[in-house]
C-alpha atoms as a PDB file:
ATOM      1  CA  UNK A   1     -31.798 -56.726-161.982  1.00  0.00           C
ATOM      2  CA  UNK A   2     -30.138 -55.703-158.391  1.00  0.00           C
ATOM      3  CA  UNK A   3     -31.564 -57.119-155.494  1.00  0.00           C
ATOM      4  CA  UNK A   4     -33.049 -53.744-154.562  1.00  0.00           C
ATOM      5  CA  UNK A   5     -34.850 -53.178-157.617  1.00  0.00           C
ATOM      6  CA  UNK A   6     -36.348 -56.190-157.259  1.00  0.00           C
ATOM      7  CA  UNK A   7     -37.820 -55.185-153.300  1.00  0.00           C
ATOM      8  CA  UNK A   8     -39.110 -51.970-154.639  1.00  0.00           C
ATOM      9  CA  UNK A   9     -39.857 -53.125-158.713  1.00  0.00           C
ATOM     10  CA  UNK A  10     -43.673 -51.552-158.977  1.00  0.00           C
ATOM     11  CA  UNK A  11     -41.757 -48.237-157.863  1.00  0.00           C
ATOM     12  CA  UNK A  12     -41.149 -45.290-160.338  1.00  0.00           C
ATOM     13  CA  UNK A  13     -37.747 -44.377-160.033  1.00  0.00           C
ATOM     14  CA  UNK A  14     -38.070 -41.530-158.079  1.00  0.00           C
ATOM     15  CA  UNK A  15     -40.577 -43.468-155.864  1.00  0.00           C
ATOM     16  CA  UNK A  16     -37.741 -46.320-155.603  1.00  0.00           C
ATOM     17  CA  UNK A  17     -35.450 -43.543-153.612  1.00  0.00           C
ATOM     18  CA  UNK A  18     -37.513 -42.298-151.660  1.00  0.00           C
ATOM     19  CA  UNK A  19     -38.461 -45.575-150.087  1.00  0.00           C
ATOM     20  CA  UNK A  20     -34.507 -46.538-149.647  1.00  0.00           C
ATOM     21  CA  UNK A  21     -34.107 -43.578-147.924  1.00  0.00           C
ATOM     22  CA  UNK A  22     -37.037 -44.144-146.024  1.00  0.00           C
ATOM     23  CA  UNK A  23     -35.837 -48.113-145.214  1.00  0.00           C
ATOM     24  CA  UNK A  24     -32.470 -46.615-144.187  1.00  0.00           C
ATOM     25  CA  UNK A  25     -34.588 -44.416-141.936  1.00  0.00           C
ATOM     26  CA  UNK A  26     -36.665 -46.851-139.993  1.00  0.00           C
ATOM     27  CA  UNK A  27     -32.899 -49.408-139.819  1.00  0.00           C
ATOM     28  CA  UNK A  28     -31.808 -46.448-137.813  1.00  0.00           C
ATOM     29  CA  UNK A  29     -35.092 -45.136-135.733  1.00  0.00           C
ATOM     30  CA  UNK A  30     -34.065 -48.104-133.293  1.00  0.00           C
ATOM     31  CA  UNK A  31     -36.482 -48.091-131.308  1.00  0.00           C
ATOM     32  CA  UNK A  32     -39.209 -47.916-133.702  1.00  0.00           C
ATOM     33  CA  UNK A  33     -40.752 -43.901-132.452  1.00  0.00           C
ATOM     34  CA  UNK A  34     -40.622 -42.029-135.839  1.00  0.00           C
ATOM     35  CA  UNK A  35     -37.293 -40.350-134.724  1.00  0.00           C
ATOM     36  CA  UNK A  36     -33.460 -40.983-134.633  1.00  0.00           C
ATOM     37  CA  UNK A  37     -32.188 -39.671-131.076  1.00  0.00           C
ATOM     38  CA  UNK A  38     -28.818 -38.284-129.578  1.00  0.00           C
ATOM     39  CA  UNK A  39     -28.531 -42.309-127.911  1.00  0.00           C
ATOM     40  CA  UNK A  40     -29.737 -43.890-131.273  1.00  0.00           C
ATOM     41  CA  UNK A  41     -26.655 -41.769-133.209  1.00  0.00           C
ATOM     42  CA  UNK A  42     -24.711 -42.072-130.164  1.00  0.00           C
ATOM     43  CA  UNK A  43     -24.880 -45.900-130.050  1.00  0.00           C
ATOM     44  CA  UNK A  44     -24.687 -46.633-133.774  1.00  0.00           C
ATOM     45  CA  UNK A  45     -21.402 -44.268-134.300  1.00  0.00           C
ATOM     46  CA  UNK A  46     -20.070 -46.255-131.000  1.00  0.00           C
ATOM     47  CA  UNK A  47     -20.428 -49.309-132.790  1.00  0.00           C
ATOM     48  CA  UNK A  48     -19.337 -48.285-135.757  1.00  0.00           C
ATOM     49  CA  UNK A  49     -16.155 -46.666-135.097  1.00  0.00           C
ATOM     50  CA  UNK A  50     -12.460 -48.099-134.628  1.00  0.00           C
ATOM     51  CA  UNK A  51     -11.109 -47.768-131.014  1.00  0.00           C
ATOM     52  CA  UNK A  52      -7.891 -45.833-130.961  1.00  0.00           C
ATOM     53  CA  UNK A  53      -5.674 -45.959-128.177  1.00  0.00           C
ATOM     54  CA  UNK A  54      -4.998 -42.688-127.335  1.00  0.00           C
ATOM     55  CA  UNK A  55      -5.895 -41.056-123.843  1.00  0.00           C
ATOM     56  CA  UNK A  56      -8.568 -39.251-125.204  1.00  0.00           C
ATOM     57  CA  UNK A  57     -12.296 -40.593-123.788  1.00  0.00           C
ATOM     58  CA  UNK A  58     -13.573 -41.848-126.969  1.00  0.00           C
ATOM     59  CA  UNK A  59     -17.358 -40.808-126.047  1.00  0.00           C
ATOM     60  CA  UNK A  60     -16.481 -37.797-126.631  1.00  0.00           C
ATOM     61  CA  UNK A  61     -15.585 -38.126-130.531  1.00  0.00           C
ATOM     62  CA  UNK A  62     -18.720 -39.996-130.734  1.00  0.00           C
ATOM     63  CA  UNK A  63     -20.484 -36.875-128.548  1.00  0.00           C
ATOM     64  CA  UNK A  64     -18.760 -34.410-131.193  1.00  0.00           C
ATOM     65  CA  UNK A  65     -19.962 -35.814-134.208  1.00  0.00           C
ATOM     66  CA  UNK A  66     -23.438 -36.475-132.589  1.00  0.00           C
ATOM     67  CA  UNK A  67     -23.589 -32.442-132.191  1.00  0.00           C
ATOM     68  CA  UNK A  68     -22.354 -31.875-136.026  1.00  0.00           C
ATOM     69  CA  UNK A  69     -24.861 -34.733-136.983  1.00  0.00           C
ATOM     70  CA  UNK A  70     -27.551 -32.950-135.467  1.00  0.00           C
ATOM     71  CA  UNK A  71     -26.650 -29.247-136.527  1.00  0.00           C
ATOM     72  CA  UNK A  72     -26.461 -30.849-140.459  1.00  0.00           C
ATOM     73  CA  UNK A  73     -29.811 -32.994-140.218  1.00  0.00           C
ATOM     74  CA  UNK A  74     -31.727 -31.662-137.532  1.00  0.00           C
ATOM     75  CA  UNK A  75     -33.686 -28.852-139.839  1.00  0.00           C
ATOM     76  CA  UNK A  76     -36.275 -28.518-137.159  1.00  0.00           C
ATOM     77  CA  UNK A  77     -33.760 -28.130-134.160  1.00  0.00           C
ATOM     78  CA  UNK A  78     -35.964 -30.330-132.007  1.00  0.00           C
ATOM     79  CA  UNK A  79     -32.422 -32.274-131.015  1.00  0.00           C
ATOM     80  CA  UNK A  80     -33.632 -35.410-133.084  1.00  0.00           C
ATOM     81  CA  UNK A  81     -34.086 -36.278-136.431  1.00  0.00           C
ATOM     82  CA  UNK A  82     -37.194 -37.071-137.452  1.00  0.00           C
ATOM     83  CA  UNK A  83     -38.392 -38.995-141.261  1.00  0.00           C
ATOM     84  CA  UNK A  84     -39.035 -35.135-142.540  1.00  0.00           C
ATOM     85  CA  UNK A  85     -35.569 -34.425-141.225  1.00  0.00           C
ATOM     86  CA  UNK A  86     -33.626 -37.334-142.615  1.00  0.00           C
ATOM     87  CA  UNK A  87     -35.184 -37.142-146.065  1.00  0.00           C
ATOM     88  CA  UNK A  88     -34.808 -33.276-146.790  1.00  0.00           C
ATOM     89  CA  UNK A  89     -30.628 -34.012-145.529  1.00  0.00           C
ATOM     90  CA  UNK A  90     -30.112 -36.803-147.353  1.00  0.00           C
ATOM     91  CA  UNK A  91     -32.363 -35.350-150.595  1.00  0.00           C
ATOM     92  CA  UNK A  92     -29.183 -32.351-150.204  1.00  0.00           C
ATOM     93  CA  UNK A  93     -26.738 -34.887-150.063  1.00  0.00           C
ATOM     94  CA  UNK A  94     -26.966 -38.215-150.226  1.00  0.00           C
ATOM     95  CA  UNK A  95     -23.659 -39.264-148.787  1.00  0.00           C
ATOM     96  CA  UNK A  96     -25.765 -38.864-145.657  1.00  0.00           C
ATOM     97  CA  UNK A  97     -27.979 -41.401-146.386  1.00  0.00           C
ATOM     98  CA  UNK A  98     -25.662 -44.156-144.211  1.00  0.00           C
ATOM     99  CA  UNK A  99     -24.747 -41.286-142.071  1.00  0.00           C
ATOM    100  CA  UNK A 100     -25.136 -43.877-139.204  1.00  0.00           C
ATOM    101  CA  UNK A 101     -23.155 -47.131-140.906  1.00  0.00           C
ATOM    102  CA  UNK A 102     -24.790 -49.348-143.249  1.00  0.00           C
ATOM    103  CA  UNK A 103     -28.543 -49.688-143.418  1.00  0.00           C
ATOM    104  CA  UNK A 104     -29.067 -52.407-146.196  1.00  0.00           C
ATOM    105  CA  UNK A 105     -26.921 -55.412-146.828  1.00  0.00           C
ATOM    106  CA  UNK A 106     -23.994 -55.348-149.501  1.00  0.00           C
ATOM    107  CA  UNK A 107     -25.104 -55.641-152.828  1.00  0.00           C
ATOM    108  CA  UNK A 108     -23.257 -59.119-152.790  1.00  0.00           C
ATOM    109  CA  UNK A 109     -24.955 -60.297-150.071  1.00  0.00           C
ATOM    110  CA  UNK A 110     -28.538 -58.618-150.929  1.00  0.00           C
ATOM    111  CA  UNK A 111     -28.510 -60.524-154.408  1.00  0.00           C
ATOM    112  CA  UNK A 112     -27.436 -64.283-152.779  1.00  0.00           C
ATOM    113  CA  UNK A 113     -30.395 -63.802-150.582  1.00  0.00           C
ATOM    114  CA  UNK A 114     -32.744 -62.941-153.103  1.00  0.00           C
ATOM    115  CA  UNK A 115     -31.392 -65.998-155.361  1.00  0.00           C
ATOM    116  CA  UNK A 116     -31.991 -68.410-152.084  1.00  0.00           C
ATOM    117  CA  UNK A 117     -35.585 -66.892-151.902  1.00  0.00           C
ATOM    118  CA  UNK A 118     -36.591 -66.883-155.142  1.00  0.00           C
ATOM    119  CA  UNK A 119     -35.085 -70.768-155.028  1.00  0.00           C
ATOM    120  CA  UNK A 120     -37.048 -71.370-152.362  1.00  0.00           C
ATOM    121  CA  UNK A 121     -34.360 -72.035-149.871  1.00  0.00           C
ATOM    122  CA  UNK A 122     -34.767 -69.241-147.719  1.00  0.00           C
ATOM    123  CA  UNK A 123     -38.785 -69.008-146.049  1.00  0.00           C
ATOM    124  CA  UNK A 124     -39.499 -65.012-144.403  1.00  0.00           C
ATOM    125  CA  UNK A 125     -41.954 -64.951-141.804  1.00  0.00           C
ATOM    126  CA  UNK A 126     -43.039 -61.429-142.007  1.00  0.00           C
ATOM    127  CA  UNK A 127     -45.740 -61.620-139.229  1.00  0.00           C
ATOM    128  CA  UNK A 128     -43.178 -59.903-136.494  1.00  0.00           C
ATOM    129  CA  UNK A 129     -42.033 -57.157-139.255  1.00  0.00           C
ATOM    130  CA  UNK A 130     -42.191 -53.794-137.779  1.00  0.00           C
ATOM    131  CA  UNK A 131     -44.494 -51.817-140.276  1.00  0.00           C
END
């Protein structure tokens, strides 16, 4: 079994992607208030994106994409994306759902963990999760 399946393994399928997408969700809500925001995007295309060296100011890519980001996700045209928001986009199409970069580990990566905890070589405290 993938190391996914075996986070979410009492889930129905259906329940199973819905809380992915909802995981992806909160890795991107970065500050932990129930929405994504123009500096959240902002920030996480920054750091996701390879510099060019042109004379271009590359903020303003970033800026550009936020705004086509936003008129894509933002179904309630508040100017952030909220959970409701993210999951009806990404529901459309899912190619959305790391719209921001990455929000889980490679599968690689997700299954050598799971392995070391299972092993008992790797000990979670949970106690400072965000819930």
């Amino acid at each position: 079994s993938s190391g996914i399946n075996a986070e979410y393994g009492d889930c129905a399928p259906g329940e199973f992607y819905v809380s992915y997408r909802s995981d992806c969700f909160n890795v991107y809500d970065m500050n932990n208030d129930g929405y994504i925001s123009r500096e959240e995007m902002f920030q996480m295309l920054k750091n996701s994106m390879v510099k060019q060296t042109t004379e271009e100011d590359p903020d303003e890519g970033i800026k550009d994409i936020v705004e086509l980001v936003l008129k894509k996700m933002d179904h309630d045209h508040d100017n952030r994306l909220s959970m409701d928001d993210f999951m009806k986009s990404v529901k459309e199409e899912d190619l959305l759902l790391e719209a921001f970069g990455p929000c889980l580990p490679d599968t690689k990566y997700r299954e050598k963990f799971l392995a070391d905890l299972e092993s008992g070589n790797v000990i979670l405290d949970v106690s400072q999760a965000k819930s």
